[in-house]
N, C-alpha and C. Protein backbone atom coordinates (compact mmCIF):
# COMPACT_ATOMS: atom_id res chain seq x y z
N UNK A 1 117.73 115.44 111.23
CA UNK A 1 116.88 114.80 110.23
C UNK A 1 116.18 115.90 109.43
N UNK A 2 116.14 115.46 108.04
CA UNK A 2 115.64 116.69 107.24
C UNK A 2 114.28 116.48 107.50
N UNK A 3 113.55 117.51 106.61
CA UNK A 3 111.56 117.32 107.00
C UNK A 3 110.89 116.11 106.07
N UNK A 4 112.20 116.19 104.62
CA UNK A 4 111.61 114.60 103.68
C UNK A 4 111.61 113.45 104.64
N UNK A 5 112.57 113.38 105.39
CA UNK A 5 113.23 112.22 106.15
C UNK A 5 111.39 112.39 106.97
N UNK A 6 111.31 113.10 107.93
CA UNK A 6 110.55 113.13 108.77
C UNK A 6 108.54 112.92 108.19
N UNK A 7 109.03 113.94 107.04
CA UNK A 7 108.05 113.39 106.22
C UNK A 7 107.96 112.01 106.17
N UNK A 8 108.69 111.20 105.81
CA UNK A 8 108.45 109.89 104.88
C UNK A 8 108.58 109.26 106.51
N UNK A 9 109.13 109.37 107.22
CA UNK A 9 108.80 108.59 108.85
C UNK A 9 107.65 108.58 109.21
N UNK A 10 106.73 109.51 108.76
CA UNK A 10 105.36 109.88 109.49
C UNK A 10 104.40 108.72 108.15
N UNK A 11 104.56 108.56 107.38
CA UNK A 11 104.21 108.13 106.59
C UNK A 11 104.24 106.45 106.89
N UNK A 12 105.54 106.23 107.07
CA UNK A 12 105.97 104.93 107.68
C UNK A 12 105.36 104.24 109.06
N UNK A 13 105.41 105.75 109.80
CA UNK A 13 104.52 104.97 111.02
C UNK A 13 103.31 105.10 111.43
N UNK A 14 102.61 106.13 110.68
CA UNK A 14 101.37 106.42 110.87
C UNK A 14 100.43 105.01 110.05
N UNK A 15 101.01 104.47 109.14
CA UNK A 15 100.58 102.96 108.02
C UNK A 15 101.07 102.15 108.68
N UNK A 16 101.73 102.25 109.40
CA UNK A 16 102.72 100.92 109.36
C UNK A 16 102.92 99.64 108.59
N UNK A 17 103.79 100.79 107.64
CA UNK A 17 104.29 100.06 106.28
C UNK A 17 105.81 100.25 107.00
N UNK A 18 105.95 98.63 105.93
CA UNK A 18 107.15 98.12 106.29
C UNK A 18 108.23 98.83 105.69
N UNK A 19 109.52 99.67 106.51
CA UNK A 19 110.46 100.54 105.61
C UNK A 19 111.04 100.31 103.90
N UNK A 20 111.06 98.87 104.50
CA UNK A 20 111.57 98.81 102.94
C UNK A 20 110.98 98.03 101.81
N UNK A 21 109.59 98.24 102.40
CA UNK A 21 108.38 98.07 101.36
C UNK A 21 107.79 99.69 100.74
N UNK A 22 108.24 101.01 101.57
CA UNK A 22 107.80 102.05 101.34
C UNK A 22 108.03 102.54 100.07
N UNK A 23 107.23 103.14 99.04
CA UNK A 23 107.19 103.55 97.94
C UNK A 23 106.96 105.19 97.65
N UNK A 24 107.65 106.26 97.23
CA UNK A 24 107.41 107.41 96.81
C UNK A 24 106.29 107.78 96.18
N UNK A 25 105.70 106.77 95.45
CA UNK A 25 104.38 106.93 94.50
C UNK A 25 103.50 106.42 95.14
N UNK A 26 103.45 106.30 96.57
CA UNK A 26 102.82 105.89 97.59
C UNK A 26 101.43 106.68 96.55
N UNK A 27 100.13 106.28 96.76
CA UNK A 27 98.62 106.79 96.80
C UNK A 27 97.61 106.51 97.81
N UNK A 28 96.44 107.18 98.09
CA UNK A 28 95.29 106.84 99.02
C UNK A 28 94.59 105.91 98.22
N UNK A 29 94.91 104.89 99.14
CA UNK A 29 94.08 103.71 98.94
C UNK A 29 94.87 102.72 97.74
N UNK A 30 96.16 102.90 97.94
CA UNK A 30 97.18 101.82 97.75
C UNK A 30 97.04 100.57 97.98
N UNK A 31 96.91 100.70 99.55
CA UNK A 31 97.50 100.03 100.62
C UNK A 31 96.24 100.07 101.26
N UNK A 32 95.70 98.72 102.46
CA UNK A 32 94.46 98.68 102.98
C UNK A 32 95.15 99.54 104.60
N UNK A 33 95.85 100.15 104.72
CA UNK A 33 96.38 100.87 105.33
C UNK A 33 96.33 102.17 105.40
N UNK A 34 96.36 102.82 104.43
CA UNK A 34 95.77 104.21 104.09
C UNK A 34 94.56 104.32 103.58
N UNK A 35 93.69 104.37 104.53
CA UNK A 35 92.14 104.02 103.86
C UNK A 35 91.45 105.36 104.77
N UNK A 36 89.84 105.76 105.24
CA UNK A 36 90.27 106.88 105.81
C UNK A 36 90.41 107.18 107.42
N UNK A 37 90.59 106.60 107.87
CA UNK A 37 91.03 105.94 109.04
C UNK A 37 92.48 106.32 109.21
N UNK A 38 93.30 105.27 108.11
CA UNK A 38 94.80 105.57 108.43
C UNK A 38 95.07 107.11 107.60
N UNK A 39 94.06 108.08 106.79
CA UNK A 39 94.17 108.74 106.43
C UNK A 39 94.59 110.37 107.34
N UNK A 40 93.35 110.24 108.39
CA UNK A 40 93.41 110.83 109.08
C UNK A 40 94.34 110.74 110.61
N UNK A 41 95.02 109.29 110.83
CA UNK A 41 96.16 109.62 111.43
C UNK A 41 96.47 110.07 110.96
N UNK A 42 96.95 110.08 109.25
CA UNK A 42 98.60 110.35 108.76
C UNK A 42 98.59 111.71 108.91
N UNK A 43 97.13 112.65 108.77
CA UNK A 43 96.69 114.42 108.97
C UNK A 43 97.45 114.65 110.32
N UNK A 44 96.83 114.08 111.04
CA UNK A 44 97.15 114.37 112.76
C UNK A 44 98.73 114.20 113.15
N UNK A 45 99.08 113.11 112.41
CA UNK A 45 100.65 112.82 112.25
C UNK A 45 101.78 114.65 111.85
N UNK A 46 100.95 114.30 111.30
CA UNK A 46 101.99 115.64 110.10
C UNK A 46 101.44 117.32 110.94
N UNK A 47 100.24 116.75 111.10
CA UNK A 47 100.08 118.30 111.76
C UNK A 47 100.96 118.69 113.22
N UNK A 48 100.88 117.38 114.06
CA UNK A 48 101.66 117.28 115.15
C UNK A 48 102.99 117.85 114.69
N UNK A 49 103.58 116.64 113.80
CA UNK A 49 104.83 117.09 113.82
C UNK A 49 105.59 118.29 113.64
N UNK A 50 104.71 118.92 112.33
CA UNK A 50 104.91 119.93 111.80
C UNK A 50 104.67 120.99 112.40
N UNK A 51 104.09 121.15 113.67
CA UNK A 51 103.18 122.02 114.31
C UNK A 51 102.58 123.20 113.26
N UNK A 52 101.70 122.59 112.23
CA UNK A 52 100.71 123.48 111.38
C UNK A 52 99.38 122.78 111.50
N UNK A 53 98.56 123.43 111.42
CA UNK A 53 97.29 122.65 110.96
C UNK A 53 96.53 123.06 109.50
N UNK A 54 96.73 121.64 108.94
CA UNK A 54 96.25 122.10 107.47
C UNK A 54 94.64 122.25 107.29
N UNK A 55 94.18 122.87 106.17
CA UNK A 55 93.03 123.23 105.81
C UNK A 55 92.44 122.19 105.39
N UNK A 56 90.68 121.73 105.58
CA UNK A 56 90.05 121.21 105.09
C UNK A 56 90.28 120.60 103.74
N UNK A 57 90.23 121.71 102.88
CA UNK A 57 90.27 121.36 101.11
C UNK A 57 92.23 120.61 101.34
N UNK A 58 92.91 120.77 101.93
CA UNK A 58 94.45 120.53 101.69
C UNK A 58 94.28 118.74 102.41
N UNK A 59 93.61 118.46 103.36
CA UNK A 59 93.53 116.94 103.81
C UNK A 59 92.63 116.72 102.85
N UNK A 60 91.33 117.35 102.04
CA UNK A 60 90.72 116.00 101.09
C UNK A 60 91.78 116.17 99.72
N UNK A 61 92.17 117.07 99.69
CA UNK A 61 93.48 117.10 98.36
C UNK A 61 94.49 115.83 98.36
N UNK A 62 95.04 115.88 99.45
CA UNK A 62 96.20 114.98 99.89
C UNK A 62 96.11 113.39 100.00
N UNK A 63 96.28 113.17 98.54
CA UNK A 63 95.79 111.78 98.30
C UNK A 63 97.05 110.94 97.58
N UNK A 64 98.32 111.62 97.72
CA UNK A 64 99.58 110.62 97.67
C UNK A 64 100.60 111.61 98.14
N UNK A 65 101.57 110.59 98.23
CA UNK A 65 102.52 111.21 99.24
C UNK A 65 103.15 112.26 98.32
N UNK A 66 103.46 112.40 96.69
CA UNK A 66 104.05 113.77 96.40
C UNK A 66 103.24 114.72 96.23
N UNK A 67 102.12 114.22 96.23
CA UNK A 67 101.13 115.72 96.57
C UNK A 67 101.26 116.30 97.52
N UNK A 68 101.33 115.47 98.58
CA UNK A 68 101.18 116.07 100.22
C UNK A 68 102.61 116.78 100.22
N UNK A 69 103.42 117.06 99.67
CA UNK A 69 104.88 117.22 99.27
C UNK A 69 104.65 119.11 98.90
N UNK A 70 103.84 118.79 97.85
CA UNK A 70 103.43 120.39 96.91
C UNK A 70 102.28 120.83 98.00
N UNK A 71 101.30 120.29 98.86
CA UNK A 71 100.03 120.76 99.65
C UNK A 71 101.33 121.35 101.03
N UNK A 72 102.74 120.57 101.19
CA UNK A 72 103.08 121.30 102.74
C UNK A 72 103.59 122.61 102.35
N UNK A 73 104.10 122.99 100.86
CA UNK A 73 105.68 123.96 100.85
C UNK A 73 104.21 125.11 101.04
N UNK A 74 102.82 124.81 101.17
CA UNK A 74 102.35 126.30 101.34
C UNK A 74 102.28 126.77 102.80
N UNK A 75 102.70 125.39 103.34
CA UNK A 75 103.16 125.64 104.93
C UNK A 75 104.31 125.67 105.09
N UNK A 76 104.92 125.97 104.40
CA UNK A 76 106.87 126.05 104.42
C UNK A 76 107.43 125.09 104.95
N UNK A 77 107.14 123.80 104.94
CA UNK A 77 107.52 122.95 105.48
C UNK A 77 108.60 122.04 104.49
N UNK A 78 108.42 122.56 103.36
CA UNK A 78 109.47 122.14 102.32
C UNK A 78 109.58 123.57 101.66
């Protein structure tokens, strides 16, 4: 599985949004699902997976999913 794939899984199950309701232009606070609650799973999600831990300013940055896209490649994760 690539890291988009794994990306967009973590995304999927950290909301639990329905797969094929999931949207690329996903945003914070879309969805009563990503609110900051499901926000900070989705941090803990990605940090797990990724084994990085992102910076303060990079979780309040990360406020849709192609941002969080441009906030990982400074963790080489893309």
């Amino acid at each position: 599985m690539s890291n988009i794939d794994i990306y967009r899984s973590i995304f999927i199950e950290s909301l639990d949004i329905d797969e094929k309701d999931f949207k690329e232009n996903l945003k914070y606070n879309d969805i009563p699902e990503w609110d900051s609650i499901g926000h900070m799973t989705l941090m803990s999600a990605i940090e797990e997976k990724f084994n990085i831990t992102l910076e303060t300013d990079d979780v309040v940055d990360f406020d849709s999913f192609k941002k969080g896209i441009e906030l990982l490649k400074k963790y080489k994760v893309f």
